[in-house]
C-alpha atoms as a PDB file:
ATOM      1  CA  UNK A   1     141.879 154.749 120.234  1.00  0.00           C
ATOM      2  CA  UNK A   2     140.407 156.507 117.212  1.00  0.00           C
ATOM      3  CA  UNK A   3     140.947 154.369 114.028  1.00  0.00           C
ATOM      4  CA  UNK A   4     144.314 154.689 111.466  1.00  0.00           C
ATOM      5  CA  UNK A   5     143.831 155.932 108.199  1.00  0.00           C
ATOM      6  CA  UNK A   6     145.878 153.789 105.674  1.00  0.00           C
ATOM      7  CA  UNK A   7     147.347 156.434 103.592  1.00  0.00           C
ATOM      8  CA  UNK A   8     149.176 157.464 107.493  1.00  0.00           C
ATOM      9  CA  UNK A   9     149.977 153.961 107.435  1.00  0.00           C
ATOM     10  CA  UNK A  10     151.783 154.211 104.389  1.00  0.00           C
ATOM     11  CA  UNK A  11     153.717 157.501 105.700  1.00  0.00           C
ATOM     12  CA  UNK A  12     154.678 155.505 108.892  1.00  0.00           C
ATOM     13  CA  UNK A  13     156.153 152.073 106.891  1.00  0.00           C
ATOM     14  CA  UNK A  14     158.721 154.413 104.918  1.00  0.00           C
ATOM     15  CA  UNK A  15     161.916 154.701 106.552  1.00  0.00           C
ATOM     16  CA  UNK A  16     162.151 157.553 108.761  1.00  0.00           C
ATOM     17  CA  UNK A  17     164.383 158.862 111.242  1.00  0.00           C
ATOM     18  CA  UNK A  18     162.194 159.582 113.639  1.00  0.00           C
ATOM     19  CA  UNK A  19     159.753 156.954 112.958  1.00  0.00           C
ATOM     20  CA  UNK A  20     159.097 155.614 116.642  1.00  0.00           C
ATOM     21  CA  UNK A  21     158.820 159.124 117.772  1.00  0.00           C
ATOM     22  CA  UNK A  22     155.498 159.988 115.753  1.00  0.00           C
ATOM     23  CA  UNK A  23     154.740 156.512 116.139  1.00  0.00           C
ATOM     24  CA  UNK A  24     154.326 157.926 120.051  1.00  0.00           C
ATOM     25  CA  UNK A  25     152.989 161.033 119.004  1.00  0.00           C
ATOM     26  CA  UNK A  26     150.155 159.381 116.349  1.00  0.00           C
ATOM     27  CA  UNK A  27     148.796 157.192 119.248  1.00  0.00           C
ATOM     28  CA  UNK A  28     148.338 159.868 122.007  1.00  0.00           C
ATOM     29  CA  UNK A  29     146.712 162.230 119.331  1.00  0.00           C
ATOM     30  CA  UNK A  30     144.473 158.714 117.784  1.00  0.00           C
ATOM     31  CA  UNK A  31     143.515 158.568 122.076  1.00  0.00           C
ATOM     32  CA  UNK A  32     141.736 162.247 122.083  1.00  0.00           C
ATOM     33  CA  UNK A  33     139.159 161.289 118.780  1.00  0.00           C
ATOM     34  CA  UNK A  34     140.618 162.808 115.875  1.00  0.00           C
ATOM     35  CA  UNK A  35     140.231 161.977 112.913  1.00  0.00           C
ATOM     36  CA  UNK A  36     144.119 160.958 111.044  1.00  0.00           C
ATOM     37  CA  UNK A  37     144.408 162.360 107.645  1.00  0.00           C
ATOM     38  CA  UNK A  38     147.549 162.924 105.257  1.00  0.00           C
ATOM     39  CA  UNK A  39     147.906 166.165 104.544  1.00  0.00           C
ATOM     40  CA  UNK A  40     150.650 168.313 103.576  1.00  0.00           C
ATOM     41  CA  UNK A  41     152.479 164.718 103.316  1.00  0.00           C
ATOM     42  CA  UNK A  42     152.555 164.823 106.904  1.00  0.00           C
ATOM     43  CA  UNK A  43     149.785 163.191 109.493  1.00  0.00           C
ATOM     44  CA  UNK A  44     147.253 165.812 110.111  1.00  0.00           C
ATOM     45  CA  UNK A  45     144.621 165.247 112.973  1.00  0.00           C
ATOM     46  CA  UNK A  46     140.996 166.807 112.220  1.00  0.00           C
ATOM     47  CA  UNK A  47     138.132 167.453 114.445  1.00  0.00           C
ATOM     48  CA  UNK A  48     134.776 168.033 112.041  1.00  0.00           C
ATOM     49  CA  UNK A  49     137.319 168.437 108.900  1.00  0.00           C
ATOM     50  CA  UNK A  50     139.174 171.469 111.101  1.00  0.00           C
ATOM     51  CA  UNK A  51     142.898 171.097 111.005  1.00  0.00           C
ATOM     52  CA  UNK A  52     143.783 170.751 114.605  1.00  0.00           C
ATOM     53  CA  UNK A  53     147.681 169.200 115.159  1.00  0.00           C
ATOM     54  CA  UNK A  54     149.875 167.345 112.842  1.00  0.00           C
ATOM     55  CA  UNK A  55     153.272 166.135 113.394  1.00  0.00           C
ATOM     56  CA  UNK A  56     156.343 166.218 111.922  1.00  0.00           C
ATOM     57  CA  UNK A  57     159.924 165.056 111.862  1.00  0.00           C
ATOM     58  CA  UNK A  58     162.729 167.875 111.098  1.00  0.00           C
ATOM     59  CA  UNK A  59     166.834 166.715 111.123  1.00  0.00           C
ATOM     60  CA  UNK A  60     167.398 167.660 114.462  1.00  0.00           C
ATOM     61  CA  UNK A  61     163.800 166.765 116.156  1.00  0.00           C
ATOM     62  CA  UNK A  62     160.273 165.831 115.630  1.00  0.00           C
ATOM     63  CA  UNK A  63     157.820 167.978 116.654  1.00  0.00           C
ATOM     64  CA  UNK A  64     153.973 168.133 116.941  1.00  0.00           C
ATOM     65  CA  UNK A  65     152.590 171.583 115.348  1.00  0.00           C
ATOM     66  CA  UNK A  66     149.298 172.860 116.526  1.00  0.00           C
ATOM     67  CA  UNK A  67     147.303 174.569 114.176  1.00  0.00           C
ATOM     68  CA  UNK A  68     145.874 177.408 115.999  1.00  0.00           C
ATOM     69  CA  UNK A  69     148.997 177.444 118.500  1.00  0.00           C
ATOM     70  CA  UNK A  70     148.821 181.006 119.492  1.00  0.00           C
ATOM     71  CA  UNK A  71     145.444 180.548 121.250  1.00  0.00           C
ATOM     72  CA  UNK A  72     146.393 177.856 123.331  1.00  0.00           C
ATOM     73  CA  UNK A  73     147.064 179.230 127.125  1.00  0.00           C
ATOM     74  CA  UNK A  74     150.815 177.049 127.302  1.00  0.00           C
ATOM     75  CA  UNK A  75     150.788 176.690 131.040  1.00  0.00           C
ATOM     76  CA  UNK A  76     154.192 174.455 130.857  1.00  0.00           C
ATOM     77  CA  UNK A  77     155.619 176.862 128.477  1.00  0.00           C
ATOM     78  CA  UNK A  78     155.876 174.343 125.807  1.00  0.00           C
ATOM     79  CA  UNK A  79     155.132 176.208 122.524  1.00  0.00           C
ATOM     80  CA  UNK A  80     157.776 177.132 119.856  1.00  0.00           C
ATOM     81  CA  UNK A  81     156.620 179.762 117.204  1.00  0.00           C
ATOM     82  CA  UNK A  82     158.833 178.130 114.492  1.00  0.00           C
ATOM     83  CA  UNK A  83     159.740 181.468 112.276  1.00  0.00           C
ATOM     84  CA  UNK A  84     158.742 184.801 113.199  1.00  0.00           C
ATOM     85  CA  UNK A  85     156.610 184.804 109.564  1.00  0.00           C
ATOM     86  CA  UNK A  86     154.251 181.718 111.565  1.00  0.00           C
ATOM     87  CA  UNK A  87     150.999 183.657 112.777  1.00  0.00           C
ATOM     88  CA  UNK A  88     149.239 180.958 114.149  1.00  0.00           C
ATOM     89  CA  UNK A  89     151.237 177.448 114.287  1.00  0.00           C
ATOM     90  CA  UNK A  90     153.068 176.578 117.270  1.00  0.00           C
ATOM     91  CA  UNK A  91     155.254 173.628 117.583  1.00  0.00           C
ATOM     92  CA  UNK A  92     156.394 171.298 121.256  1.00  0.00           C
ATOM     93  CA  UNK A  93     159.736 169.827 119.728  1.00  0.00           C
ATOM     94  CA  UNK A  94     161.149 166.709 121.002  1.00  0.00           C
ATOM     95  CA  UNK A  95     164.695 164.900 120.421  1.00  0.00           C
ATOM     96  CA  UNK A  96     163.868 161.469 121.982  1.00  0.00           C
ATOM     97  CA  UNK A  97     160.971 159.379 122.849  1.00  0.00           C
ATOM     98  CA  UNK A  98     161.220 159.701 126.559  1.00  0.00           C
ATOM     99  CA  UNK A  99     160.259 163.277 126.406  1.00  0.00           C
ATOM    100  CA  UNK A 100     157.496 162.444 124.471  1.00  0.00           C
ATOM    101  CA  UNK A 101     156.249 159.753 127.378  1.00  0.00           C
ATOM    102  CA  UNK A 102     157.104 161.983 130.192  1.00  0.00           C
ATOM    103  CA  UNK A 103     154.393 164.670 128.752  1.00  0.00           C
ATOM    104  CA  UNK A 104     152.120 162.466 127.393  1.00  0.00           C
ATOM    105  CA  UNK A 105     149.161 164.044 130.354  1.00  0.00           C
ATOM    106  CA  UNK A 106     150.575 167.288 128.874  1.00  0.00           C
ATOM    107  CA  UNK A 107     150.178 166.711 125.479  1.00  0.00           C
ATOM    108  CA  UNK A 108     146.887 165.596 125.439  1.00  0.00           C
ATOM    109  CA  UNK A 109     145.665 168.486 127.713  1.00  0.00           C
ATOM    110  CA  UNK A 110     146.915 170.186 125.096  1.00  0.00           C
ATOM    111  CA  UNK A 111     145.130 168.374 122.300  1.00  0.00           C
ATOM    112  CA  UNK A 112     141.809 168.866 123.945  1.00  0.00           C
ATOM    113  CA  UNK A 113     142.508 172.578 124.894  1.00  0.00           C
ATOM    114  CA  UNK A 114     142.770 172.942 120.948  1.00  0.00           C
ATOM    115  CA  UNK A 115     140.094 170.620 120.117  1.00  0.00           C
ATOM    116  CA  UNK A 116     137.813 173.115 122.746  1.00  0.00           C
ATOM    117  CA  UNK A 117     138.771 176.128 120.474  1.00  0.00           C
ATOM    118  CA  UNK A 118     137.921 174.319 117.490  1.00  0.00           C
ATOM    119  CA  UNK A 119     134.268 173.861 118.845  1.00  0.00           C
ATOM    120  CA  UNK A 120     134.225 177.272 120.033  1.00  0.00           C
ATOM    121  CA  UNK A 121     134.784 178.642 116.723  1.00  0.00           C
ATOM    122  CA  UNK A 122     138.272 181.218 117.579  1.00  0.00           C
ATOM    123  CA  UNK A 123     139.994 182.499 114.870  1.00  0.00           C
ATOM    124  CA  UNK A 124     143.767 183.470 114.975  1.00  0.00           C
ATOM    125  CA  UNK A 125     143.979 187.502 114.315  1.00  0.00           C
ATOM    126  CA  UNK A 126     146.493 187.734 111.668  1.00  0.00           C
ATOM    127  CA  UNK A 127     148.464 190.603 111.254  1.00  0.00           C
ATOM    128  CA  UNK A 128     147.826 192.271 107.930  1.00  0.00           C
ATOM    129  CA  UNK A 129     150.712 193.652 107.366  1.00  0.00           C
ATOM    130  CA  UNK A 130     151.069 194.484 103.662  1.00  0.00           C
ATOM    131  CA  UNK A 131     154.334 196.380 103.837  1.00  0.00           C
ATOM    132  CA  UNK A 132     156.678 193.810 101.996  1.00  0.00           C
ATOM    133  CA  UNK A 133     160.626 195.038 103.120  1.00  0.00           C
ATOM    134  CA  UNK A 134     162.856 193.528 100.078  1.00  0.00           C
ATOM    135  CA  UNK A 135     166.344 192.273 100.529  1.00  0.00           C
ATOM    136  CA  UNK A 136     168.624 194.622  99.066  1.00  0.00           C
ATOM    137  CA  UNK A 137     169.453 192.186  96.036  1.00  0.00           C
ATOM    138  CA  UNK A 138     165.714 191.704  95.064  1.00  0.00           C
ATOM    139  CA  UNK A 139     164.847 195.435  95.727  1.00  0.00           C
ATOM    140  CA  UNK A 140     168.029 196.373  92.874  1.00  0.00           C
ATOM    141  CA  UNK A 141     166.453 194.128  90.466  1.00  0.00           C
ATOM    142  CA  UNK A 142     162.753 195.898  90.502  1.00  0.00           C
ATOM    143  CA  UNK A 143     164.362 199.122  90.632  1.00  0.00           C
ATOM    144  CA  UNK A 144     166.074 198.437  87.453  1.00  0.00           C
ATOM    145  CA  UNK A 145     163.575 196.881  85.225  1.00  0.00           C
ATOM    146  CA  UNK A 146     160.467 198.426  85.204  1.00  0.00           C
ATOM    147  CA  UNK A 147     159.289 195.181  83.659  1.00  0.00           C
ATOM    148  CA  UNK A 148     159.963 192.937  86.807  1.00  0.00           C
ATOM    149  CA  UNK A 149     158.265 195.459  88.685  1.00  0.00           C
ATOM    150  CA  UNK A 150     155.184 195.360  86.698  1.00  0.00           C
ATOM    151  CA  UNK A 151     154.747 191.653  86.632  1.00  0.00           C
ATOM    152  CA  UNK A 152     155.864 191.674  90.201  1.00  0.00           C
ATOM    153  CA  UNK A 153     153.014 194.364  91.174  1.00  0.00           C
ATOM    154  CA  UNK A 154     150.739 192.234  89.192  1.00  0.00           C
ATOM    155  CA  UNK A 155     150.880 189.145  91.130  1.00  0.00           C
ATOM    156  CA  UNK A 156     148.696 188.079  94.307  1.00  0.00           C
ATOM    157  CA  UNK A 157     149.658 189.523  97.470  1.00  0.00           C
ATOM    158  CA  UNK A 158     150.107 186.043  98.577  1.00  0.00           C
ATOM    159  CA  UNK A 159     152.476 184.958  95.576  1.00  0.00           C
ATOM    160  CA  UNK A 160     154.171 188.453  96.207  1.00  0.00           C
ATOM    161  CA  UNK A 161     154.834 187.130 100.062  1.00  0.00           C
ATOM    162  CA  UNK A 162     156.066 183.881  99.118  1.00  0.00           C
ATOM    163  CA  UNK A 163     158.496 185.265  97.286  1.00  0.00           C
ATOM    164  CA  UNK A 164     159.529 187.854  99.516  1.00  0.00           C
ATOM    165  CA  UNK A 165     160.232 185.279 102.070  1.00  0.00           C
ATOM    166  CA  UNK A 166     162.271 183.012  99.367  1.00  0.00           C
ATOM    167  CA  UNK A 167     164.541 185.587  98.632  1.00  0.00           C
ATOM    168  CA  UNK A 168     165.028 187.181 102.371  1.00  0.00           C
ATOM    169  CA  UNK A 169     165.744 183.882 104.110  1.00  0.00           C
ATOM    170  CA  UNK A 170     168.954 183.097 103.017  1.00  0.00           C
ATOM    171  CA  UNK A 171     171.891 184.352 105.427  1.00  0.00           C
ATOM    172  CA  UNK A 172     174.584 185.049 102.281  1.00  0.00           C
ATOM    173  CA  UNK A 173     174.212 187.880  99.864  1.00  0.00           C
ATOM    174  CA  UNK A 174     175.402 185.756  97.322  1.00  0.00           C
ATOM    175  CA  UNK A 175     172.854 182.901  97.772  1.00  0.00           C
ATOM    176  CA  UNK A 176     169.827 185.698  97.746  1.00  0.00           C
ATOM    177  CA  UNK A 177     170.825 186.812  94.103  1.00  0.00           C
ATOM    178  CA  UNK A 178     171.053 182.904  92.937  1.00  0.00           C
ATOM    179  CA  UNK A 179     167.926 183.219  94.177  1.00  0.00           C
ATOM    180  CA  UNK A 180     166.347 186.062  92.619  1.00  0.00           C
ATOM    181  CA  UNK A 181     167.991 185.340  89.253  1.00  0.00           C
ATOM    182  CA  UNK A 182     166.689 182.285  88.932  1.00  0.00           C
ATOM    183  CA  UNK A 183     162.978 183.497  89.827  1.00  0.00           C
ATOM    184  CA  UNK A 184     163.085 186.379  87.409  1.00  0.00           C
ATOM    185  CA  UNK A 185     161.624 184.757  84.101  1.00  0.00           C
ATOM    186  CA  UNK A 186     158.673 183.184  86.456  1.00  0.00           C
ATOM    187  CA  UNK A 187     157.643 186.556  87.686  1.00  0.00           C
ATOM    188  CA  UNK A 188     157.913 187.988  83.843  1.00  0.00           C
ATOM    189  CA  UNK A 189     155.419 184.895  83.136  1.00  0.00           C
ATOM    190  CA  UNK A 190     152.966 186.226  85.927  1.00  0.00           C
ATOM    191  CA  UNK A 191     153.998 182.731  87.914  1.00  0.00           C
ATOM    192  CA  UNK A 192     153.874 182.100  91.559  1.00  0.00           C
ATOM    193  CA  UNK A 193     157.073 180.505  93.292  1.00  0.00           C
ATOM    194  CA  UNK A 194     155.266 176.857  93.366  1.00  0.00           C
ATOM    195  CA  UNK A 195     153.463 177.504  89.673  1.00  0.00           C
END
């Protein structure tokens, strides 16, 4: 087994729901020779300081999230592409520990599959699409102050996507425009969501 890195330590002795679980998860990764970091808050597994997997615990399950996913072949059928905004990630979920032990062959075939197209240098192809489609309540708001739109137009395309997604996930019109109201004065100040 590959050695612990004590800032992953520290993540694993908080309290965590599924604590055991990535306890499971962290030792069949630590058995294919990656190197543990903490990244993201979350334990992220490196091969030559290339993100490769990382694992995470949700509400309802705890998953481990490959980096470059959509290259992997998924012979078993295992991969879950989380959103339909996630390019290249692809998660294998799990709800208990025995799942976790019953595809432990599998999920280090796995690892090595993506440590292989690490050394082999693939890159995801990531769809450039730079057609943003607003929710209605967002759209309203640009049409009506030419200022918005401005500062809006002004920011990075990435800041502009963020955004885009933070105001379009929400299910309930009402929720969208607490949303967007609450955002406006950042935009006017040329600020990104997380500025």
């Amino acid at each position: 087994m590959n050695k612990t890195n004590p800032k992953v330590d520290a993540f694993f002795s908080r309290t965590h729901q599924w604590r055991e679980e990535l306890q499971q998860l962290r030792t069949i990764i630590l058995d294919c020779q990656l190197t543990e970091e903490l990244k993201w808050g979350q334990p992220c597994y490196t091969f030559q300081n290339s993100n490769v997997v990382l694992i995470h615990g949700f509400k309802d399950y705890c998953a481990i999230l490959f980096i470059k996913g959509a290259l992997l072949k998924d012979a078993n059928g295992l991969l879950i592409q989380q959103t339909g905004n996630v390019q290249a990630g692809r998660q294998i979920r799990f709800t208990h520990g025995q799942e976790i032990g019953k595809l432990e062959a599998t999920l280090q075939a796995y690892i090595h599959e993506a440590i292989e197209i690490e050394k082999a240098g693939l890159k995801v192809d990531f769809n450039k699409n730079t057609e943003l489609q607003f929710p209605e309540e967002f759209q309203t708001q640009l049409d009506e102050n030419p200022a918005l739109k401005t500062a809006f137009d002004a920011l990075t395309p990435g800041r502009q996507r963020a955004y885009n997604l933070y105001f379009s996930a929400p299910k309930q019109s009402k929720t969208r425009v607490s949303r967007v109201e609450k955002c406006l004065q950042q935009i006017l100040d040329g600020k990104g969501l997380d500025d």
